[in-house]
N, C-alpha and C. Protein backbone atom coordinates (compact mmCIF):
# COMPACT_ATOMS: atom_id res chain seq x y z
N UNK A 1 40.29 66.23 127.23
CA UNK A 1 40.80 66.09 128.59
C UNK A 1 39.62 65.93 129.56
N UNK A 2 39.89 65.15 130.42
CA UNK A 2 38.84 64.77 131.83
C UNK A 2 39.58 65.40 132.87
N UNK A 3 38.84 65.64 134.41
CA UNK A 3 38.56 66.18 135.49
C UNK A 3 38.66 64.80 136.46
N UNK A 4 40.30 64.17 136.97
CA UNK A 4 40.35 63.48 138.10
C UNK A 4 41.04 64.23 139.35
N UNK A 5 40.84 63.44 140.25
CA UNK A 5 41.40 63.89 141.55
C UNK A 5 42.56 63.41 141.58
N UNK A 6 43.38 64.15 142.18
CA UNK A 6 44.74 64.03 142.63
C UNK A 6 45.03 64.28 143.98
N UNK A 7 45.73 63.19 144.83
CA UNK A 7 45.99 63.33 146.32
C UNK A 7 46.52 65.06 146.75
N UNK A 8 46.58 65.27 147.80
CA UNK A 8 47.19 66.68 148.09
C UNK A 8 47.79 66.75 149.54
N UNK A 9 48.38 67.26 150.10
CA UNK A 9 48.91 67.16 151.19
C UNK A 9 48.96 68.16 151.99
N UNK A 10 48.31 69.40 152.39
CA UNK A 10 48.58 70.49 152.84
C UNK A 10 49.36 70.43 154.28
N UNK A 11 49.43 69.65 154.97
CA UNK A 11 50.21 68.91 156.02
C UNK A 11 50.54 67.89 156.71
N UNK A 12 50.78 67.58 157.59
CA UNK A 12 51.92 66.05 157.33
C UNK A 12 50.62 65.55 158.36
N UNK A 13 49.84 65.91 158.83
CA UNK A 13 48.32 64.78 159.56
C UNK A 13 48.34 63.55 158.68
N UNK A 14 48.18 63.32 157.43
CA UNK A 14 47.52 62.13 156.59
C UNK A 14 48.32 60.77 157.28
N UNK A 15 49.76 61.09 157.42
CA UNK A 15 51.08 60.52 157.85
C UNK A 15 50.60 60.33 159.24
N UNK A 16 49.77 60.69 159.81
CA UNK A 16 49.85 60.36 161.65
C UNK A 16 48.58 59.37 161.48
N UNK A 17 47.32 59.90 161.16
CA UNK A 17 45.94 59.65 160.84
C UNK A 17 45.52 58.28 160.41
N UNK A 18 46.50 57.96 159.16
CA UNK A 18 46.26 56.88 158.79
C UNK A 18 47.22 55.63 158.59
N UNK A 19 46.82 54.79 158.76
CA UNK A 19 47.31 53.80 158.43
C UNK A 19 48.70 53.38 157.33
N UNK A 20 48.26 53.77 156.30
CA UNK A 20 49.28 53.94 154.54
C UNK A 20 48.33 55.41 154.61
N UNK A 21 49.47 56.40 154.35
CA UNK A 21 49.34 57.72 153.63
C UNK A 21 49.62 57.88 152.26
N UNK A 22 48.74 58.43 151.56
CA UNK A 22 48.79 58.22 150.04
C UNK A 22 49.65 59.59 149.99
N UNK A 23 50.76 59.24 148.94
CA UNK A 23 51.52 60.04 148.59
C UNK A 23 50.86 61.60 147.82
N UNK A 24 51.73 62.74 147.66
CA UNK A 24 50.91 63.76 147.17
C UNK A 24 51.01 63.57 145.90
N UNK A 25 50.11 64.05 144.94
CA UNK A 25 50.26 63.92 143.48
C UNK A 25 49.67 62.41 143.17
N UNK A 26 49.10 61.46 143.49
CA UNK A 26 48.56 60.35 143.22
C UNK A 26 47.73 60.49 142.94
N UNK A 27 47.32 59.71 141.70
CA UNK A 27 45.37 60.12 141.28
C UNK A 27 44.54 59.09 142.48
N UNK A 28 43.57 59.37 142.17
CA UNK A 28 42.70 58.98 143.45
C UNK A 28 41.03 58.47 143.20
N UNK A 29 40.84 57.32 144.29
CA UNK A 29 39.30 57.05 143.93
C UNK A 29 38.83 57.56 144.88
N UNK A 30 37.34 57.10 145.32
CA UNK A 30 37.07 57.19 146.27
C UNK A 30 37.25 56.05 147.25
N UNK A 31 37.48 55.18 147.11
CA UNK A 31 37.91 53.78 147.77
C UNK A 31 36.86 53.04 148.59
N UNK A 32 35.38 53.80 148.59
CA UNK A 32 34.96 53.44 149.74
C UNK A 32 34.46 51.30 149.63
N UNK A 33 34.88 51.07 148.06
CA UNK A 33 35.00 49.49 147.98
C UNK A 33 35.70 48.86 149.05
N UNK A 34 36.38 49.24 149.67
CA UNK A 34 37.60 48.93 151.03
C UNK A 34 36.55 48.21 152.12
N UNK A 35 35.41 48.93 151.95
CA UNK A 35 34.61 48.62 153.39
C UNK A 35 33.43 48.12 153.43
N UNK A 36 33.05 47.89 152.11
CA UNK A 36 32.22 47.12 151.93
C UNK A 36 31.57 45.89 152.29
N UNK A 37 30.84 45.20 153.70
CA UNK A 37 30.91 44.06 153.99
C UNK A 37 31.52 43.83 155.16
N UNK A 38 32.22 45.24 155.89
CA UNK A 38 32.89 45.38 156.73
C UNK A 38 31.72 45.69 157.89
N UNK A 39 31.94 45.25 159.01
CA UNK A 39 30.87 45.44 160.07
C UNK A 39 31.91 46.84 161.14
N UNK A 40 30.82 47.93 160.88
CA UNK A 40 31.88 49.34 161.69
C UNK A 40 32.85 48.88 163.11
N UNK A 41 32.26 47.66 163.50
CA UNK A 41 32.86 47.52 165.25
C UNK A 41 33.99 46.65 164.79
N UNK A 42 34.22 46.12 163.61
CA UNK A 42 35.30 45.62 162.87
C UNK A 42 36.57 46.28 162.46
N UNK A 43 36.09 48.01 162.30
CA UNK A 43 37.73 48.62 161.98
C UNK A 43 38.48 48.95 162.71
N UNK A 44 39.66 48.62 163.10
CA UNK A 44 40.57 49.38 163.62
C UNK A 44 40.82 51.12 163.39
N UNK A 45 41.09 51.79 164.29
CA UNK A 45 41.20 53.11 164.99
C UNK A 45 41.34 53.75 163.50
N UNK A 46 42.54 53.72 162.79
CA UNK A 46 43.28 54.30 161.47
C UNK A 46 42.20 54.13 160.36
N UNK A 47 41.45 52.51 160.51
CA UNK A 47 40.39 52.34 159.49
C UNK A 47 39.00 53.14 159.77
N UNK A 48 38.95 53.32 160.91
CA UNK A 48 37.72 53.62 161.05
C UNK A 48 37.69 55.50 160.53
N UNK A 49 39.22 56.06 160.66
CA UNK A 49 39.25 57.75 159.87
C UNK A 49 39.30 57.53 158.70
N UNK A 50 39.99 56.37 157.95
CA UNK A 50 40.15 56.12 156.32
C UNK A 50 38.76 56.12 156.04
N UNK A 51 37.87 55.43 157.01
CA UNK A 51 36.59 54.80 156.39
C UNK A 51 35.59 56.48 156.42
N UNK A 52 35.65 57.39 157.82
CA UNK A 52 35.29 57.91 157.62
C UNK A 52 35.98 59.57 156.74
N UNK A 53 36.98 59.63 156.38
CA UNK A 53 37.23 60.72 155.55
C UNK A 53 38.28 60.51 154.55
N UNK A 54 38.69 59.34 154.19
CA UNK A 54 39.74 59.00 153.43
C UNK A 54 39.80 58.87 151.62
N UNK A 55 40.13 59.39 150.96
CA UNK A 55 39.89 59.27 149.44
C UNK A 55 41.61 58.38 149.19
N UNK A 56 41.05 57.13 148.28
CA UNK A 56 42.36 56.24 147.95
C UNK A 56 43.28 56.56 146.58
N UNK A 57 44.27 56.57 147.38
CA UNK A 57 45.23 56.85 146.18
C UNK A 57 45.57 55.89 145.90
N UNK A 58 45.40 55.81 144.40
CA UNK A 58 45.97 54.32 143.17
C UNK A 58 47.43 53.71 143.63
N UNK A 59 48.11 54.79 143.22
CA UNK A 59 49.79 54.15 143.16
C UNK A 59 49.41 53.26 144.48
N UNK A 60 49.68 53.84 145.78
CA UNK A 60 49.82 53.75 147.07
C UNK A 60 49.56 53.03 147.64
N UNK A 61 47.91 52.67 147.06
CA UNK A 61 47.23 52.16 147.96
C UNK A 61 46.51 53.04 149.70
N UNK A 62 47.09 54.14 149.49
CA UNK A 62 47.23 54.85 151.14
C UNK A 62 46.17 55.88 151.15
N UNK A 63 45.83 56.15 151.71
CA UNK A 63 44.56 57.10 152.13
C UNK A 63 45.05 59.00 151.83
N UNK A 64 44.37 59.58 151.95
CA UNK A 64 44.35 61.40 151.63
C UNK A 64 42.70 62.06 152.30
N UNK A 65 43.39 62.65 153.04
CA UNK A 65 42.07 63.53 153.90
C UNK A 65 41.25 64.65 152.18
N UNK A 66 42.31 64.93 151.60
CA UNK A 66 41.71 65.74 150.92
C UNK A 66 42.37 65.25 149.05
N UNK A 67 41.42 65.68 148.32
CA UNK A 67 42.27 65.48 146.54
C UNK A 67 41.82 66.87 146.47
N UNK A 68 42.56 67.13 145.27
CA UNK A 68 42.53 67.95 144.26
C UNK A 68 42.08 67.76 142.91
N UNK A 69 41.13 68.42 142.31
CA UNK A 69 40.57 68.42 140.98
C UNK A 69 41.47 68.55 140.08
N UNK A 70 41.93 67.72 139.24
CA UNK A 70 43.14 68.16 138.02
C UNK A 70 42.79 67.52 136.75
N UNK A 71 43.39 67.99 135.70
CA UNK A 71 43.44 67.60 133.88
C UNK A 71 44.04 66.40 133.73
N UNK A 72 43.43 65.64 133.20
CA UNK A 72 44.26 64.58 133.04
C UNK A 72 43.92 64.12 131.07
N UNK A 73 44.83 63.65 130.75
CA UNK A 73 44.81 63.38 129.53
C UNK A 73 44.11 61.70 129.07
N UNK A 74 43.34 61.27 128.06
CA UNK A 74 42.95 60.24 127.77
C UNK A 74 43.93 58.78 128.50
N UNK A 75 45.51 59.18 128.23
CA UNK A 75 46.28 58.49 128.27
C UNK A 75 46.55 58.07 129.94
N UNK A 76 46.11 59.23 130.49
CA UNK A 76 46.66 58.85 131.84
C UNK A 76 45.31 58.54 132.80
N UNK A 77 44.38 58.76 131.65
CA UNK A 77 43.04 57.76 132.40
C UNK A 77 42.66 56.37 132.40
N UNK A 78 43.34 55.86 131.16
CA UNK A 78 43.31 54.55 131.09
C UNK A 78 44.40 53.95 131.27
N UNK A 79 45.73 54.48 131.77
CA UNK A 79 46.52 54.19 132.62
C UNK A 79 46.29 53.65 134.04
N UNK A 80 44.98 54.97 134.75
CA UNK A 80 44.84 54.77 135.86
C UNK A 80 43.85 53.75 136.53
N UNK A 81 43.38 53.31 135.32
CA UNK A 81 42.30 52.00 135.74
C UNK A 81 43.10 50.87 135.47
N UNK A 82 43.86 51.02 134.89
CA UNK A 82 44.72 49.78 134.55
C UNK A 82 45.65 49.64 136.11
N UNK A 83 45.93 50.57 136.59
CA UNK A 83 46.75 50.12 137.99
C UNK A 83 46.28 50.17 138.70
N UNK A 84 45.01 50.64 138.48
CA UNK A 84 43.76 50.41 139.87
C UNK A 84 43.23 48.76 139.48
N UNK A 85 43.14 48.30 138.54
CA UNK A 85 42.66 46.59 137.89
C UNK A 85 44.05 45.94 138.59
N UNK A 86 45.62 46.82 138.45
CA UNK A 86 46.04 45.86 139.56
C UNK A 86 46.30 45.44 140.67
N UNK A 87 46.17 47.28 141.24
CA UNK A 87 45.59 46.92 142.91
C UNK A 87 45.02 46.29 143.29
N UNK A 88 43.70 46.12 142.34
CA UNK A 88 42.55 45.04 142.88
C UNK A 88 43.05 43.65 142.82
N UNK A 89 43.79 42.83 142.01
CA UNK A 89 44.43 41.94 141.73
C UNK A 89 45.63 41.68 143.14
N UNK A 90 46.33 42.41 143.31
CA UNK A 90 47.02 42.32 144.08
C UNK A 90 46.88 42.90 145.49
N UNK A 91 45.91 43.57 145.69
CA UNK A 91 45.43 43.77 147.13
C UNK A 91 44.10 43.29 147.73
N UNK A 92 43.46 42.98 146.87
CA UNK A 92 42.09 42.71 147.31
C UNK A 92 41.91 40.75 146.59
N UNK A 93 42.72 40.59 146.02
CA UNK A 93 42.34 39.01 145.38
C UNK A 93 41.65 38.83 144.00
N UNK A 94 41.59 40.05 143.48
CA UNK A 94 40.62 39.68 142.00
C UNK A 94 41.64 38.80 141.66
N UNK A 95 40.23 37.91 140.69
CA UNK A 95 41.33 36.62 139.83
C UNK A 95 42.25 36.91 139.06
N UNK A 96 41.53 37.98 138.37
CA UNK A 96 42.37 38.67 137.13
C UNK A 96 42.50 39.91 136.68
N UNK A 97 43.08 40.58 136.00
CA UNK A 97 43.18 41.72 135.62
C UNK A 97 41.75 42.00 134.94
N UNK A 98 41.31 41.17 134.02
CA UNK A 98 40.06 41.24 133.00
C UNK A 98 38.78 41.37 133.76
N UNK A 99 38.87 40.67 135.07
CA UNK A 99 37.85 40.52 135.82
C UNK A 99 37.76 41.88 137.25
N UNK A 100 38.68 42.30 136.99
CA UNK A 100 39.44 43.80 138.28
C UNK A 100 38.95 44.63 136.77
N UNK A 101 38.90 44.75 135.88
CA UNK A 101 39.04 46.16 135.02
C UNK A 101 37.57 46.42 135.05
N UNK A 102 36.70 46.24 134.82
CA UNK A 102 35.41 46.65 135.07
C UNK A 102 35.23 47.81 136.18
N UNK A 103 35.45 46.97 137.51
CA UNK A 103 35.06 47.35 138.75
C UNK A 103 35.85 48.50 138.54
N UNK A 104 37.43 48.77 138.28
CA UNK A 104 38.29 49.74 138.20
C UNK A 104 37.73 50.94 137.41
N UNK A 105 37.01 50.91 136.02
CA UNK A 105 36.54 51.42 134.92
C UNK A 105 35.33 51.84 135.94
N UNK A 106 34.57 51.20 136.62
CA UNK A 106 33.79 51.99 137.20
C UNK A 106 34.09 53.46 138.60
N UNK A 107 34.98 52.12 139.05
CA UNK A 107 35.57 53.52 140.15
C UNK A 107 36.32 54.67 139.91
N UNK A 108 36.85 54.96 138.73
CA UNK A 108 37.57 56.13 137.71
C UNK A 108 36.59 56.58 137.38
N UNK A 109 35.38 56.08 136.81
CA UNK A 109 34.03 56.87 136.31
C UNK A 109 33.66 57.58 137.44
N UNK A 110 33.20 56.93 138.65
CA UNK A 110 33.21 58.03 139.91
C UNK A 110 33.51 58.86 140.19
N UNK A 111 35.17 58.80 139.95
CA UNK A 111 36.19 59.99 140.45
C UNK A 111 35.81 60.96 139.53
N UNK A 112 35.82 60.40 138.38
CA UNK A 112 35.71 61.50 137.42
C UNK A 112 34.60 62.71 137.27
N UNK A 113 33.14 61.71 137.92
CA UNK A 113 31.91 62.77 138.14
C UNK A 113 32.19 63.45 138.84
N UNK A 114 32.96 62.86 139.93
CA UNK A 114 32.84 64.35 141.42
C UNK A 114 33.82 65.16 140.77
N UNK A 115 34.17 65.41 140.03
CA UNK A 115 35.48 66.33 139.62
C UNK A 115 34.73 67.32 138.30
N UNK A 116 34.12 66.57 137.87
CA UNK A 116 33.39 67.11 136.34
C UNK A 116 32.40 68.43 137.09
N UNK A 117 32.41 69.36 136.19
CA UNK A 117 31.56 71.01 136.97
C UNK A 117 32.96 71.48 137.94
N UNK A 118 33.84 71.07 138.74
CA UNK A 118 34.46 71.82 139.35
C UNK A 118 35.43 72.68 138.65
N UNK A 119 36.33 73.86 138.80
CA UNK A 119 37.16 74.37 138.19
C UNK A 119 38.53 73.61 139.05
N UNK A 120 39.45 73.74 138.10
CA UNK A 120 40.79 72.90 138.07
C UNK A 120 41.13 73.80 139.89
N UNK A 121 42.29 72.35 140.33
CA UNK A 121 42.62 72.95 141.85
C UNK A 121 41.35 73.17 142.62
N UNK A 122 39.99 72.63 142.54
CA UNK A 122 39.01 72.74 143.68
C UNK A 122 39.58 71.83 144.91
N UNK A 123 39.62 71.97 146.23
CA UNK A 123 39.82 70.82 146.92
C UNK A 123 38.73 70.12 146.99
N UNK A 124 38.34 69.00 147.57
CA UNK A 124 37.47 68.13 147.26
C UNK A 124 37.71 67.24 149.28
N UNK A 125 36.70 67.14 149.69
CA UNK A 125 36.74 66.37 150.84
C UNK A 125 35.66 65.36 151.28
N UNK A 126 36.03 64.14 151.21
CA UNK A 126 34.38 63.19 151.66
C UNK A 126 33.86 62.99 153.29
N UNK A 127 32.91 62.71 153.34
CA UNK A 127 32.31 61.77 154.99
C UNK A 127 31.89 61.02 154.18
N UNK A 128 31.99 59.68 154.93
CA UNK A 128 31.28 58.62 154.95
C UNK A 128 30.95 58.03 156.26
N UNK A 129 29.66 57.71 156.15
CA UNK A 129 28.84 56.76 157.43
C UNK A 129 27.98 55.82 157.07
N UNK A 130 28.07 55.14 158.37
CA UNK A 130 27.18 53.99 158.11
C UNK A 130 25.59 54.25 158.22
N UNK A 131 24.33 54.16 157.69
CA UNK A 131 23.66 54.50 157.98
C UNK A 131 22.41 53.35 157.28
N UNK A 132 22.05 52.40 158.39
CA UNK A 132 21.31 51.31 158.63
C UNK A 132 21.79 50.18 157.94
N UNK A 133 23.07 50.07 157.84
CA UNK A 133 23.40 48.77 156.91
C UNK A 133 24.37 49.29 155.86
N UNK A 134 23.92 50.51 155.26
CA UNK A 134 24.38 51.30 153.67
C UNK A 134 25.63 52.21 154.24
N UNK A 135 26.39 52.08 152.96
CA UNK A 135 27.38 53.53 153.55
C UNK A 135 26.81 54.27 153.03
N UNK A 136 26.74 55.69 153.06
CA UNK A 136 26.45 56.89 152.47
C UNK A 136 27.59 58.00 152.93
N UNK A 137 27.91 58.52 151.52
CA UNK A 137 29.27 59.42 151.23
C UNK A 137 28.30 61.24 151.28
N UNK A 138 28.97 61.97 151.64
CA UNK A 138 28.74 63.16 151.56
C UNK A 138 30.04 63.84 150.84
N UNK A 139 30.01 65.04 149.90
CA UNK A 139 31.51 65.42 149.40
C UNK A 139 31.35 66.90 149.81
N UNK A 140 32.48 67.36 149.87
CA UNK A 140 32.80 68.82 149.98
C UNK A 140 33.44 69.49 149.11
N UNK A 141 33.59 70.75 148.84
CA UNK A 141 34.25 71.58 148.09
C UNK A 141 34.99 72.57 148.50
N UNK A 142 36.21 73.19 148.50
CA UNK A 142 36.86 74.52 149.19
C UNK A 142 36.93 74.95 147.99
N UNK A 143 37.19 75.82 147.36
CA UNK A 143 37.17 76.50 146.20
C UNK A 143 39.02 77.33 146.59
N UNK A 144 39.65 77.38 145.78
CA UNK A 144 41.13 78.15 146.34
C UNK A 144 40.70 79.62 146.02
N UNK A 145 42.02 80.58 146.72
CA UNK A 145 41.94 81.82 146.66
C UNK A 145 42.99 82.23 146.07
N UNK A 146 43.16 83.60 145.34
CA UNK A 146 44.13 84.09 144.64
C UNK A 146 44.97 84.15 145.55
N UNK A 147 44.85 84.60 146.74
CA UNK A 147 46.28 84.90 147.71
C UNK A 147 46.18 84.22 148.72
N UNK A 148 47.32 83.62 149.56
CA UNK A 148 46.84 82.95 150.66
C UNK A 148 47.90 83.77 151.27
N UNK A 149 47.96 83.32 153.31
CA UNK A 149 49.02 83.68 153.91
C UNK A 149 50.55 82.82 153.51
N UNK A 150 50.27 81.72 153.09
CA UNK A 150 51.11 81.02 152.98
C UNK A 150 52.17 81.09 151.13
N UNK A 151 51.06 81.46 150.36
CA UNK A 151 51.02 81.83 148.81
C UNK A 151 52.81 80.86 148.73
N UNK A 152 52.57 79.31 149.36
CA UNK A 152 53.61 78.51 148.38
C UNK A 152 52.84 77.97 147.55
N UNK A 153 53.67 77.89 146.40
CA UNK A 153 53.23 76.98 145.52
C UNK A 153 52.72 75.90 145.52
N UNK A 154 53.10 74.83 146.18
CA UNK A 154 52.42 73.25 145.96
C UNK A 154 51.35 73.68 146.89
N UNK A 155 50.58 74.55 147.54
CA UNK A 155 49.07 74.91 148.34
C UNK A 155 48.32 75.10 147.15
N UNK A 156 48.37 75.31 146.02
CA UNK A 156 47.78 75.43 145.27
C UNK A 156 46.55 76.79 144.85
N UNK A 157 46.81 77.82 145.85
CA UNK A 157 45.76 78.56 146.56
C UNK A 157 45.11 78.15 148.32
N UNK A 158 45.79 77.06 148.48
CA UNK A 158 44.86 76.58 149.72
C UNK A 158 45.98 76.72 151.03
N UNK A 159 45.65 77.45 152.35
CA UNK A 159 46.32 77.87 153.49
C UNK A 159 46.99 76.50 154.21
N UNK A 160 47.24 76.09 154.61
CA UNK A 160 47.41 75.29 155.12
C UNK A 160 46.59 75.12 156.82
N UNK A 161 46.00 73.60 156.61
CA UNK A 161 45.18 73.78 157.84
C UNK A 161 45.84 74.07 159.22
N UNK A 162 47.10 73.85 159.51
CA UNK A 162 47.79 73.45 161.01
C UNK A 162 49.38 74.05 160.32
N UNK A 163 50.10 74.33 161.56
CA UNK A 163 51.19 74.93 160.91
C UNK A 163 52.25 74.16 162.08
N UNK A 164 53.29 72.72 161.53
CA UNK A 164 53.83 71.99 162.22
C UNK A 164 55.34 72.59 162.67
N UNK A 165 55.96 72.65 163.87
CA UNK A 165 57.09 72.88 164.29
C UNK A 165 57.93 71.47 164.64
N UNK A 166 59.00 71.22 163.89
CA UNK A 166 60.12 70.09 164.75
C UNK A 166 60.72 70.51 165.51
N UNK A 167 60.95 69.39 166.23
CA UNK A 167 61.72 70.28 167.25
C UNK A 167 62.74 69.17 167.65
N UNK A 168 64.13 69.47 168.33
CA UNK A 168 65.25 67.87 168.36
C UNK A 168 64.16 67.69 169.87
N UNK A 169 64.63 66.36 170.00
CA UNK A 169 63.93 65.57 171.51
C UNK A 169 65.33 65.09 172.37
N UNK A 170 65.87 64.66 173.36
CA UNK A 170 66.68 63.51 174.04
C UNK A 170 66.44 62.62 173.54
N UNK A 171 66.86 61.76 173.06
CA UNK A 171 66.56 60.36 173.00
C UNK A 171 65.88 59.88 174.14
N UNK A 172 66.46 59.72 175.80
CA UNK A 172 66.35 59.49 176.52
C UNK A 172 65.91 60.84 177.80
N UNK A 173 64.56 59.84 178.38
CA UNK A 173 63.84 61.22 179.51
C UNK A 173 63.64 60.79 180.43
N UNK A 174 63.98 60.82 181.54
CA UNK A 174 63.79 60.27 182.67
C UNK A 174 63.17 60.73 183.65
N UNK A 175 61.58 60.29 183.43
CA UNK A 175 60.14 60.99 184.21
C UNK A 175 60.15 60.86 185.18
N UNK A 176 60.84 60.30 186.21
CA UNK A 176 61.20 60.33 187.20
C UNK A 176 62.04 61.41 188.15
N UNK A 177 62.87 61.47 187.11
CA UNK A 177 63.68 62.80 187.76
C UNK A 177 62.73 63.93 187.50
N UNK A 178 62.13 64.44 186.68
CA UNK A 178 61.29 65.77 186.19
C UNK A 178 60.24 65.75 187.34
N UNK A 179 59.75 64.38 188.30
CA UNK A 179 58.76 64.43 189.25
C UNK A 179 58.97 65.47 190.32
N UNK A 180 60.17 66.30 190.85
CA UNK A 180 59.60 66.55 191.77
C UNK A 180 60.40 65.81 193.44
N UNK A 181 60.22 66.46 194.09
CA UNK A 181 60.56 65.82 195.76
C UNK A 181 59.22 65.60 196.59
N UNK A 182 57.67 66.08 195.83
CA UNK A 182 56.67 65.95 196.81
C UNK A 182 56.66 64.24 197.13
């Protein structure tokens, strides 16, 4: 068994933040191939947080502020380059699958180092910046705790950063009336 990342969701930000939110439970690269060639005054608002803290989820295609370190079996590693060879195919223009599997085989090798030494459920968080031309990635680690305040299950050990309230709205508000007689 190998050590990949898996998307995580501790709250619904990824969904506001970015652009495509990578679903939870998606294995994950680092994606930073996305921006490669890209000039920074070139991304839009959503690209420019993907670019700077975003790890890519395969299925999705959609971005994750944070992964999770998890077991994955032989089978579901060469699964996951195989649908990352067709993302590339179908999102980015590779000619072919044969010619996308390399690049894919390499970016799973990636994922896989930053994950290798951690213990299972580490969270895992990147920066990336531009710095004279080059990107350069920085990674993080949270390590989980036996108990949290929150101690649900899918946290994995990890609190949740922000704690969201819904609330119903009017459909209709009429800012005008709420102004006032001054």
């Amino acid at each position: 068994m190998t050590r990949l990342p898996r998307t995580i969701r501790l709250d619904p930000s990824d969904k506001v933040v970015f652009a495509q939110a990578a679903e939870p439970g998606e294995w994950a690269v680092t994606g930073t191939f996305l921006f490669w060639g890209r000039a920074p005054d070139s991304l839009s608002r959503k690209e420019q947080i993907a670019f700077r803290s975003g790890f890519l989820g395969v299925a999705s295609f959609g971005f994750s502020t944070l992964v999770t370190v998890q077991e994955a079996r032989p089978d579901e590693r060469a699964a996951l380059v195989e649908h990352l060879a067709q993302q590339l195919v179908t999102h980015l223009g590779a000619p072919s699958l044969d010619a996308a599997r390399p690049a894919a085989e390499e970016e799973v090798a990636l994922a896989e180092s930053l994950c290798s030494g951690h213990p299972l459920n580490t969270l895992l968080a990147l920066h990336r910046r531009y710095d004279n031309g080059a990107i350069r990635e920085q990674f993080r680690t949270l390590k989980p705790r036996d108990e949290t305040a929150f101690s649900g299950s899918h946290l994995q050990g990890h609190d949740r950063a922000f704690h969201f309230v819904e609330e119903e709205v009017e459909d209709h508000v009429d800012i005008f009336s709420l102004r006032g007689s001054d």
